[in-house]
Protein backbone atom coordinates (compact mmCIF):
# COMPACT_ATOMS: atom_id res chain seq x y z
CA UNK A 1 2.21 -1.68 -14.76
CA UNK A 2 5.52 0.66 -15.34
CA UNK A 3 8.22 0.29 -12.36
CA UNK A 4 11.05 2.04 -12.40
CA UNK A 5 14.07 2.80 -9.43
CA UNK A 6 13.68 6.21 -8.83
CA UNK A 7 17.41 7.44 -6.56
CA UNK A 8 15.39 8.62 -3.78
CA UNK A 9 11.85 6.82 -3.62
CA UNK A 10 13.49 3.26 -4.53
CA UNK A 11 11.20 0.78 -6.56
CA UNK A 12 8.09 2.79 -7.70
CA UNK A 13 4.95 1.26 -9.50
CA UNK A 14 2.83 3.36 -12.05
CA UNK A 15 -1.04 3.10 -11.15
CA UNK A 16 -2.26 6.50 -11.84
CA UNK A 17 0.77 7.94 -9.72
CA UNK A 18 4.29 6.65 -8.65
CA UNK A 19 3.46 4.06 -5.51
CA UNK A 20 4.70 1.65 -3.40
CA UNK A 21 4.51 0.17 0.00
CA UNK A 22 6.94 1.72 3.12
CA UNK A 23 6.59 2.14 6.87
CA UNK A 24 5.93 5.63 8.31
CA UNK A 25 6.69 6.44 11.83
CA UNK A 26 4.25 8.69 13.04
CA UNK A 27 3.05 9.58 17.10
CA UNK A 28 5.57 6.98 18.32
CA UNK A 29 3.90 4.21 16.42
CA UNK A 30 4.67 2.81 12.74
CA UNK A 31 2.50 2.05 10.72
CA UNK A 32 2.25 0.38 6.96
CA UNK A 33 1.15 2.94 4.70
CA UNK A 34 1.14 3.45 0.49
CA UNK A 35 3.65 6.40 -0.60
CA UNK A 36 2.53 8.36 -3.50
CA UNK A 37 4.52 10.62 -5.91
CA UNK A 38 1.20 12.33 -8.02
CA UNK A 39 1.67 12.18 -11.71
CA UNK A 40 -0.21 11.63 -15.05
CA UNK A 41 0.97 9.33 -17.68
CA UNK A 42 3.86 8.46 -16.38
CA UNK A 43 5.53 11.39 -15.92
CA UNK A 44 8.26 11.56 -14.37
CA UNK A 45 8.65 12.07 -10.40
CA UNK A 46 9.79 15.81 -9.86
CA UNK A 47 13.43 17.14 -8.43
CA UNK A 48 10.90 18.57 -5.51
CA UNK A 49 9.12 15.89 -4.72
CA UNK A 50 12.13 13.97 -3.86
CA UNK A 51 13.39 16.44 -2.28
CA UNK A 52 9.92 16.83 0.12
CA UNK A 53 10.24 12.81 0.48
CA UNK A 54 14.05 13.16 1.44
CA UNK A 55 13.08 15.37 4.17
CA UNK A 56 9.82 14.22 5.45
CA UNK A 57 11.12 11.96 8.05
CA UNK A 58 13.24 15.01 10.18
CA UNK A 59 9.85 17.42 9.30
CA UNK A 60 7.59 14.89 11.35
CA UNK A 61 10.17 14.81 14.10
CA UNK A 62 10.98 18.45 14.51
CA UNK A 63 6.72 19.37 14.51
CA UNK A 64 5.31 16.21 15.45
CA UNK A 65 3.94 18.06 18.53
CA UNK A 66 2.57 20.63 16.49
CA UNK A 67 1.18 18.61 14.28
CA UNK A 68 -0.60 16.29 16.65
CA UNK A 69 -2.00 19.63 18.78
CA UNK A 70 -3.73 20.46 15.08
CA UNK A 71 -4.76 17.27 14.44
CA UNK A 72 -6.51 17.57 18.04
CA UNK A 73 -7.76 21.09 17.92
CA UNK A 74 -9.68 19.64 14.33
CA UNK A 75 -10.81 16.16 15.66
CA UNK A 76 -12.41 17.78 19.25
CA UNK A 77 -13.92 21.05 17.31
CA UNK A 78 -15.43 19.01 13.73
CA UNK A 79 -16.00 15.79 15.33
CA UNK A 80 -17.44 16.90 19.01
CA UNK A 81 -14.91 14.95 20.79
CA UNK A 82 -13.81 15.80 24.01
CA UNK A 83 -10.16 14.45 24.51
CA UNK A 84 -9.59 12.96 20.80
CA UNK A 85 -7.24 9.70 21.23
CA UNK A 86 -5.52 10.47 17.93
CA UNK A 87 -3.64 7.10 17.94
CA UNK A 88 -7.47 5.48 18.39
CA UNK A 89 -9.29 7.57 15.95
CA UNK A 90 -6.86 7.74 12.99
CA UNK A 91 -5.38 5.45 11.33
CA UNK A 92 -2.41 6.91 8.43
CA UNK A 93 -2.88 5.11 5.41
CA UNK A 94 -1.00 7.47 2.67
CA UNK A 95 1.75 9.41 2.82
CA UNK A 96 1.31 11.76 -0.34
CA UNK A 97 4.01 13.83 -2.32
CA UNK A 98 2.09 16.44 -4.82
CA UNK A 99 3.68 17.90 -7.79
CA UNK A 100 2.83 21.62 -6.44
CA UNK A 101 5.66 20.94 -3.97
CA UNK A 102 3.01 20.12 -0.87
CA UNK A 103 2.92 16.72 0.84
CA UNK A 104 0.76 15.31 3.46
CA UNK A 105 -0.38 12.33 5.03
CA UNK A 106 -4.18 10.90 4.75
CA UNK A 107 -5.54 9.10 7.28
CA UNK A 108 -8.55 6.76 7.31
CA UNK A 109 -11.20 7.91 10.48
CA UNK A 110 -14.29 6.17 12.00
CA UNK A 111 -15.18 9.66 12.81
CA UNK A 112 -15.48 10.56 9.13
CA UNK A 113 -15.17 7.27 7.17
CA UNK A 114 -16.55 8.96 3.81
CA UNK A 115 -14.06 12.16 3.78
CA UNK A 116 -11.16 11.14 5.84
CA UNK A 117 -8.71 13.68 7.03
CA UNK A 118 -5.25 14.51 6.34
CA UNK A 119 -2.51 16.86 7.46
CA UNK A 120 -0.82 18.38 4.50
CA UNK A 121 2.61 20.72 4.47
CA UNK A 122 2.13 23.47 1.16
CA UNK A 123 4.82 26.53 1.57
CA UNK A 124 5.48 25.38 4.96
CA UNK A 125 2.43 25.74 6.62
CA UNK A 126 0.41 22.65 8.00
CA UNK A 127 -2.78 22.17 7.77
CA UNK A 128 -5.46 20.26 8.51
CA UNK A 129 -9.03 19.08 6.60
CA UNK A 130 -10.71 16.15 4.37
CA UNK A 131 -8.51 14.40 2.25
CA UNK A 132 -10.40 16.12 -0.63
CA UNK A 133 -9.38 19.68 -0.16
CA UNK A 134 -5.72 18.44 -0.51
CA UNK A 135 -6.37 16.15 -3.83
């Protein structure tokens, strides 16, 4: 397995993409989660991914309520639920950095254990499905 210390992500293993193991804040809670640069054979990690990891942290802040609201809206209307507990039902287990200059975090859901769900930023706009409409 390739590492390499990449100026903004740190230490970075290659396993299909860049990866390695950081903490995300997210809802008042932290969390450990994998971070994930996207690239084939080792290519290298792009000028705008590091730029969307270098400004993740200060995106969640400034539209964490936004983001949660969304997140709500899509757990009460695809899952049924009345008052979603988003802190109960999801669980963030990714935080992923595309090479199309989107980013998002996947969660892991009891709701939806085979599909997931993630929030994903692309042209800033968030939005919210299964993991697999953003991979």
């Amino acid at each position: 397995m390739k590492t390499i210390n990449d100026k903004v992500f740190g230490t970075m293993q290659y396993d299909s993409s860049w990866e390695k193991q950081d903490n995300l804040l997210l809802f008042s809670k932290t969390y450990s989660i994998q971070v994930v640069a996207r690239a084939y054979d080792e290519a290298p990690i792009t000028d705008t991914q590091r730029e969307n990891y270098a400004n993740y942290k200060a995106f969640l802040m400034q539209n964490e309520a936004e983001i949660k609201q969304k997140l709500q809206e899509y757990c009460k209307k695809t899952y049924e639920l009345e008052n979603p507990n988003l802190e109960e039902i999801l669980t963030p287990t990714t935080l992923y950095f595309d090479r199309d200059d989107s980013w998002g975090v996947l969660f892991d859901t009891d709701c939806d254990m085979e599909n997931g769900l993630a929030f994903f930023i692309i042209k800033g706009k968030i939005e919210i499905n299964i993991q697999d409409m953003f991979l």
